[in-house]
N, C-alpha and C. Protein backbone atom coordinates (compact mmCIF):
# COMPACT_ATOMS: atom_id res chain seq x y z
N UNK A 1 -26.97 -7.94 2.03
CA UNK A 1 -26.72 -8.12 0.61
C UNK A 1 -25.22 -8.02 0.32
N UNK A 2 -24.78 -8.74 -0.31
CA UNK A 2 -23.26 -9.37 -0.90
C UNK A 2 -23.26 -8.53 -2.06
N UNK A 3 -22.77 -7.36 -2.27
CA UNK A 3 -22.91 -6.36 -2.99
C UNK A 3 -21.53 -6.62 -4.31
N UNK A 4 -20.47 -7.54 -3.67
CA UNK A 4 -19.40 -7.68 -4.58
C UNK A 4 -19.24 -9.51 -4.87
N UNK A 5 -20.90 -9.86 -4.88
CA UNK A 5 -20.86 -11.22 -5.34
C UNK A 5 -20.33 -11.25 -6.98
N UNK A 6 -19.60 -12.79 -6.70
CA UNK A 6 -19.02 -12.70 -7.96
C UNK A 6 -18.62 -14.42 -8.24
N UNK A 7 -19.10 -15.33 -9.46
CA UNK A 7 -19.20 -16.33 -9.94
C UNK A 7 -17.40 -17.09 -9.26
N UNK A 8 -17.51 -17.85 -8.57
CA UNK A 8 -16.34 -18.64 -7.96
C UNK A 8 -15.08 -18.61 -8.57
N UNK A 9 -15.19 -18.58 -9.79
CA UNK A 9 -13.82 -19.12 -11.08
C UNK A 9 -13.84 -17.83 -11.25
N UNK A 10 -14.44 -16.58 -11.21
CA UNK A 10 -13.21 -15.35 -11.88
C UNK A 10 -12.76 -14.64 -9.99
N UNK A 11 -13.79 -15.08 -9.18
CA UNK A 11 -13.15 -14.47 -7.83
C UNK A 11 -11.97 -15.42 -7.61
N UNK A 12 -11.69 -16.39 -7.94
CA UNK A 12 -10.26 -17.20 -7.47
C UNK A 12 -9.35 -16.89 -8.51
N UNK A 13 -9.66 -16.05 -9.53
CA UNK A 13 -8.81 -15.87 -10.72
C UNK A 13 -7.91 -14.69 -10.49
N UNK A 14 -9.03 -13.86 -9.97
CA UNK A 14 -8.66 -12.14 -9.67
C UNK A 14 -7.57 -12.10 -8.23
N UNK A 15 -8.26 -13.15 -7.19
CA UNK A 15 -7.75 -13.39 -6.03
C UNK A 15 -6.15 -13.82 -6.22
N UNK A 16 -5.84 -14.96 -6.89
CA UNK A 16 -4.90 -15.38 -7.57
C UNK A 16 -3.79 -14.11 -8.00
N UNK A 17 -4.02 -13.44 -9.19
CA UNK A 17 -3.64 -12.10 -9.95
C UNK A 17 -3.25 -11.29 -8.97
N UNK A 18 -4.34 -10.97 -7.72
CA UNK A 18 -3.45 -10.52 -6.79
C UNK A 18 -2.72 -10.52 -5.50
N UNK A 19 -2.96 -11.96 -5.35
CA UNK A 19 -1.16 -12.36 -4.61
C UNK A 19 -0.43 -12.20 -5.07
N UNK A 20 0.09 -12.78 -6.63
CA UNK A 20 1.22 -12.57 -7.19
C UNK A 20 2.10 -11.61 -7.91
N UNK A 21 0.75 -10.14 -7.54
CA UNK A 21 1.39 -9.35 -7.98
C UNK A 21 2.81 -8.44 -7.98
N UNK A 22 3.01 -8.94 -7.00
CA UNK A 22 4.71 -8.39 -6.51
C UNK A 22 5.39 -9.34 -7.54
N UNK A 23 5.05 -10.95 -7.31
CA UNK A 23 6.00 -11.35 -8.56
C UNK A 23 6.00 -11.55 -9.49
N UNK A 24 4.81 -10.62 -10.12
CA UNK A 24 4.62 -10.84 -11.43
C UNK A 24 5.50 -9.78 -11.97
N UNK A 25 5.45 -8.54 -11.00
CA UNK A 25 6.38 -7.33 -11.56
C UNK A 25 7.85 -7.41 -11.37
N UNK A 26 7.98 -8.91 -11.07
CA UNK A 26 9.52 -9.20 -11.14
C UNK A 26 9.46 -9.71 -12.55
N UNK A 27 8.99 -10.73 -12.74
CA UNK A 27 8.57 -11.68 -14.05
C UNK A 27 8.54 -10.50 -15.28
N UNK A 28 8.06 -9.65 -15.16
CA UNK A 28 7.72 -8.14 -15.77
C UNK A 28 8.53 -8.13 -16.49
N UNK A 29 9.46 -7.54 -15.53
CA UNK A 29 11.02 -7.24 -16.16
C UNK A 29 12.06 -8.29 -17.00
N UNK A 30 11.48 -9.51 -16.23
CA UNK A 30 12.01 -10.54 -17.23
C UNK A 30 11.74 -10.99 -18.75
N UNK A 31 10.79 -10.26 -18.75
CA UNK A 31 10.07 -10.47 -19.95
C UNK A 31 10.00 -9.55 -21.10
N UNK A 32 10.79 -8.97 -21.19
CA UNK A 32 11.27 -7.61 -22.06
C UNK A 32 11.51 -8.12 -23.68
N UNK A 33 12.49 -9.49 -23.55
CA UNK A 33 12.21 -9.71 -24.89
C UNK A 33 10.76 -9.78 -25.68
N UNK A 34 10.00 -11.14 -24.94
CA UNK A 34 8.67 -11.58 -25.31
C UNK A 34 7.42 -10.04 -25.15
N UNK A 35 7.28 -10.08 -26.50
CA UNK A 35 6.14 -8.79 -26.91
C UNK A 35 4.89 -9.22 -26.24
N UNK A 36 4.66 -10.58 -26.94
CA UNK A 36 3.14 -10.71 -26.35
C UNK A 36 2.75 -10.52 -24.87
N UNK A 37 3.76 -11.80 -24.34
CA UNK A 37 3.70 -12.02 -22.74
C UNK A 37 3.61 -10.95 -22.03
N UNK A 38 5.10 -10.14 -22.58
CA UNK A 38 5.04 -8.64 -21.75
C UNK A 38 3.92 -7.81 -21.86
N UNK A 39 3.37 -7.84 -23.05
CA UNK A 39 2.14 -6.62 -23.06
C UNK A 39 0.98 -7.08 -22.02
N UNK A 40 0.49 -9.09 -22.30
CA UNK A 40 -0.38 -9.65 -21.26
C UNK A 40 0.05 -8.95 -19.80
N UNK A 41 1.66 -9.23 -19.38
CA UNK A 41 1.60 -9.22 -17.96
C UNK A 41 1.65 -7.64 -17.41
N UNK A 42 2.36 -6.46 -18.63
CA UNK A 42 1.77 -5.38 -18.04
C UNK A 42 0.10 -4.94 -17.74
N UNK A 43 -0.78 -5.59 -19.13
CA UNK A 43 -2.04 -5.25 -19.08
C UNK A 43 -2.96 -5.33 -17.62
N UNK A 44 -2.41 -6.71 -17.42
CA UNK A 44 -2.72 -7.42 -15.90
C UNK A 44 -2.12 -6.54 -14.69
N UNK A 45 -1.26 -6.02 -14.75
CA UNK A 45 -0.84 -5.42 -13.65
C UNK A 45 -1.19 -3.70 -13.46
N UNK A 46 -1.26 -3.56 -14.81
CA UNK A 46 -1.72 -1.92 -15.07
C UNK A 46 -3.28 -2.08 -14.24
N UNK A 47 -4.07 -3.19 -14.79
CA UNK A 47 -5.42 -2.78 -14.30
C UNK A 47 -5.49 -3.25 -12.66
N UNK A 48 -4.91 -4.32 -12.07
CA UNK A 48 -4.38 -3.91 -10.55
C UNK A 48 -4.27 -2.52 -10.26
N UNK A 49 -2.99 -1.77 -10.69
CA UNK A 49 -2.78 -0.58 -10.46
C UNK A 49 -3.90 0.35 -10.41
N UNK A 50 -4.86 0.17 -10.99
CA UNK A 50 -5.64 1.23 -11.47
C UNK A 50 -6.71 1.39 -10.48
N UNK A 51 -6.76 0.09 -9.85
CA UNK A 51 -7.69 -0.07 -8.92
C UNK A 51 -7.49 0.11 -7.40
N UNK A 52 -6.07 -0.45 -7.38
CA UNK A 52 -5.65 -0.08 -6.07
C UNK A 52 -5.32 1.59 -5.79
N UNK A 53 -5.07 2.23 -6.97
CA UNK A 53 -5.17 3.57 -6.96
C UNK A 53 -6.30 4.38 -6.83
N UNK A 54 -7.03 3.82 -7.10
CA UNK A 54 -8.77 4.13 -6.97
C UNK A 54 -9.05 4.38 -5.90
N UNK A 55 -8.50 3.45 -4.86
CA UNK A 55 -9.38 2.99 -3.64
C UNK A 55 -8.94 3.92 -2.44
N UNK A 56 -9.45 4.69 -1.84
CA UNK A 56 -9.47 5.64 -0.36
C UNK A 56 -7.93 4.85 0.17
N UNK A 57 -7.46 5.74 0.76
CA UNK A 57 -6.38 4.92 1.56
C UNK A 57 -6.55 4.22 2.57
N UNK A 58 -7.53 4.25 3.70
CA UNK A 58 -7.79 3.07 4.20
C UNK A 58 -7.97 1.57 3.35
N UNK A 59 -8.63 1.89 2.57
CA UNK A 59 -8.88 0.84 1.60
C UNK A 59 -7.68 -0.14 1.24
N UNK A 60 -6.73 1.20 0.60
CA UNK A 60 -5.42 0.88 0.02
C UNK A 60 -4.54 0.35 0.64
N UNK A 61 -4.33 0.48 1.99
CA UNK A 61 -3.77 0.10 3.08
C UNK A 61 -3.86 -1.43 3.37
N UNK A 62 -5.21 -1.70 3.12
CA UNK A 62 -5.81 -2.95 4.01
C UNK A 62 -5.23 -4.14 2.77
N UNK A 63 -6.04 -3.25 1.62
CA UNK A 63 -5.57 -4.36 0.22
C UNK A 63 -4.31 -4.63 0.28
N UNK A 64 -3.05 -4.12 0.69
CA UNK A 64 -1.90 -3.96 0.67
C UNK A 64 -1.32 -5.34 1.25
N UNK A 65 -2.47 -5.23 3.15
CA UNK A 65 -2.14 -5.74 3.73
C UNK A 65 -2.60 -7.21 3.43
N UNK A 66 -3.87 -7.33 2.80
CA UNK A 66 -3.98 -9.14 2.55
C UNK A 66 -3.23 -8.84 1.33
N UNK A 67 -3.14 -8.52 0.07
CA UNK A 67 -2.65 -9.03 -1.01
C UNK A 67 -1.56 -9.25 -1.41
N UNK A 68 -0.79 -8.08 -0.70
CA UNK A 68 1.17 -7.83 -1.24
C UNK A 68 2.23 -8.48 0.00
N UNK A 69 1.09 -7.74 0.92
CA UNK A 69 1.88 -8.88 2.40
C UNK A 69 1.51 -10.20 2.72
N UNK A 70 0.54 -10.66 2.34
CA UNK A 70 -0.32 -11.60 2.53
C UNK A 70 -0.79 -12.47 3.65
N UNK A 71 -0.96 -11.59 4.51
CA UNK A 71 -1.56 -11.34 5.77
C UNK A 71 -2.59 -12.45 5.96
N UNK A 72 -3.12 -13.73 7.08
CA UNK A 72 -4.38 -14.21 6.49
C UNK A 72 -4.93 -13.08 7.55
N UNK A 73 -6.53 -13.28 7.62
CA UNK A 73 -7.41 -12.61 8.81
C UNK A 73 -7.12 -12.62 9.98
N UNK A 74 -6.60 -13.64 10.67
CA UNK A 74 -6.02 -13.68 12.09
C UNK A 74 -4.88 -12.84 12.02
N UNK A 75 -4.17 -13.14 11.07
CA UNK A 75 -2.69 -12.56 11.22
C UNK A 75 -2.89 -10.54 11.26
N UNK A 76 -3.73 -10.60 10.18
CA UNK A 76 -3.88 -9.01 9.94
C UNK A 76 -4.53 -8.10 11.16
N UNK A 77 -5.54 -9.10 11.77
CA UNK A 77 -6.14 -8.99 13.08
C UNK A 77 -5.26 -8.52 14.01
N UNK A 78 -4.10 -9.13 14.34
CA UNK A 78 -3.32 -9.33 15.39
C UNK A 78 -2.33 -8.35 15.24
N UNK A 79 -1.57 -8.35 14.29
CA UNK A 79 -0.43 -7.61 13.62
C UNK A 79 -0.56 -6.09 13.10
N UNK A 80 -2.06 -6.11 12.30
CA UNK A 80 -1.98 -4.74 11.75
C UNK A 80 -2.99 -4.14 12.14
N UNK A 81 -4.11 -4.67 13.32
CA UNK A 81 -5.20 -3.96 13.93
C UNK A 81 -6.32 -3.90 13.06
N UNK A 82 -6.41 -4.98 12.36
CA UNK A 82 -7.60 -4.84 10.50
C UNK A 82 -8.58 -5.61 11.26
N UNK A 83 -9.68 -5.09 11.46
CA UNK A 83 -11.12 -6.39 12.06
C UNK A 83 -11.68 -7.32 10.65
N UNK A 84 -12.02 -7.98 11.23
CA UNK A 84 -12.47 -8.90 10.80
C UNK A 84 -13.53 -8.77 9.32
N UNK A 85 -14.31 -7.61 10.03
CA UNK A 85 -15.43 -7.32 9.08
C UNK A 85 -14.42 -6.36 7.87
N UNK A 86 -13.40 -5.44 8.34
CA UNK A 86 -12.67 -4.50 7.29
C UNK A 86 -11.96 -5.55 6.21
N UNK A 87 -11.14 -6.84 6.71
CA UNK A 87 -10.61 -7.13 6.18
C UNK A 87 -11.54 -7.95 4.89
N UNK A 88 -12.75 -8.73 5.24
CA UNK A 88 -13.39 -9.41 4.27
C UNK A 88 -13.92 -8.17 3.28
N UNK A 89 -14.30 -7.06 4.18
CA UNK A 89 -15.07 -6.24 3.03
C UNK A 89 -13.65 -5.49 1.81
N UNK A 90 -12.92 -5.88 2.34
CA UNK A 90 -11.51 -5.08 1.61
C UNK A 90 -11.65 -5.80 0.49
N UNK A 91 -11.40 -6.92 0.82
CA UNK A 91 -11.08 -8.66 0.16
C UNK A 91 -11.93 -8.53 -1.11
N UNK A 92 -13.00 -8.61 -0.70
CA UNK A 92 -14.07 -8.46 -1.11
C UNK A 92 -14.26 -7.58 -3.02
N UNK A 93 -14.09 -6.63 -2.20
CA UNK A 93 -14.18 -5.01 -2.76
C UNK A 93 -13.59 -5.57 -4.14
N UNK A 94 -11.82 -5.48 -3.72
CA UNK A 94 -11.01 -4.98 -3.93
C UNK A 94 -11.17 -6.40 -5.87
N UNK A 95 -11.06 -7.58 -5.22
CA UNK A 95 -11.54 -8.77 -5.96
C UNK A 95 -12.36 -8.23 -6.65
N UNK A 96 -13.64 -7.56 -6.69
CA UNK A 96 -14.61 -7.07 -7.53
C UNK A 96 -13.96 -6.19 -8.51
N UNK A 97 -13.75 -5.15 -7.75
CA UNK A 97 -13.39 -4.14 -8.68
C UNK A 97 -12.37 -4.45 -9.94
N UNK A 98 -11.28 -5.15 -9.15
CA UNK A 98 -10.40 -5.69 -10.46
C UNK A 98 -10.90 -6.86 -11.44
N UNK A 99 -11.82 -7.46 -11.26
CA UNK A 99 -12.54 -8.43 -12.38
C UNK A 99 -13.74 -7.40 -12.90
N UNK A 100 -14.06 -6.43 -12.62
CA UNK A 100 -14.54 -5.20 -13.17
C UNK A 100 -13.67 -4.85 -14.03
N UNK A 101 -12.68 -4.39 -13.80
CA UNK A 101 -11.61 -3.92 -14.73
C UNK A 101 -10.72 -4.46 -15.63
N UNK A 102 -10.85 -5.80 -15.74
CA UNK A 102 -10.08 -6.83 -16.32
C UNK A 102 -11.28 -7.39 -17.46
N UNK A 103 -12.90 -6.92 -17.06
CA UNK A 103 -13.85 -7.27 -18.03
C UNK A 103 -14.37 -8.29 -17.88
N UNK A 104 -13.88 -8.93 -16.47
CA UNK A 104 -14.39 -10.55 -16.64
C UNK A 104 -15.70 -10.50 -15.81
N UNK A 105 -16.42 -9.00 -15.64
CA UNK A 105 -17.86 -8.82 -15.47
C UNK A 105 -18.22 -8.18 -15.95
């Protein structure tokens, strides 16, 4: 059982949200004038935060490693010792939890 199934369009949404999270928290800072934008792109990044803070440090580690480094499966395999099964269930997880937290389930 696929315990962190989740409708195609918000898992590529969330997935999306967090690759770019390193440059969104550049964009962040750029955005100091604009009220709205800035409040959107902290909101978005606060609830990242919240989740990746959540998560056991193995967990935190792995998310780190596909999302901020952006590691694919072979690479993380090879490079950071992540199997196969850790890295999808990370993937996985991690995608859930933040479209949990963003409300878009």
């Amino acid at each position: 059982m696929n315990r962190y199934k989740l409708p195609w369009h918000v898992r590529q949404y969330v997935k999306t949200e967090l690759l770019e999270y390193k440059a969104n928290r550049k964009i962040l800072e750029q955005l100091k004038g604009n009220t709205k934008a800035l409040l959107l792109a902290e909101k978005r990044l606060t609830q990242i935060d919240n989740v990746i803070e959540s998560l056991n440090k193995e967990d935190r580690d792995v998310a780190e490693i596909i999302f901020f480094e952006k590691y694919s499966q072979a690479g993380a395999e090879t490079a950071k010792n992540v199997s196969k099964a850790m890295y999808y269930n990370c993937m996985n997880k991690v995608i859930y939890l933040v479209a949990k937290e963003m409300e878009l389930i």
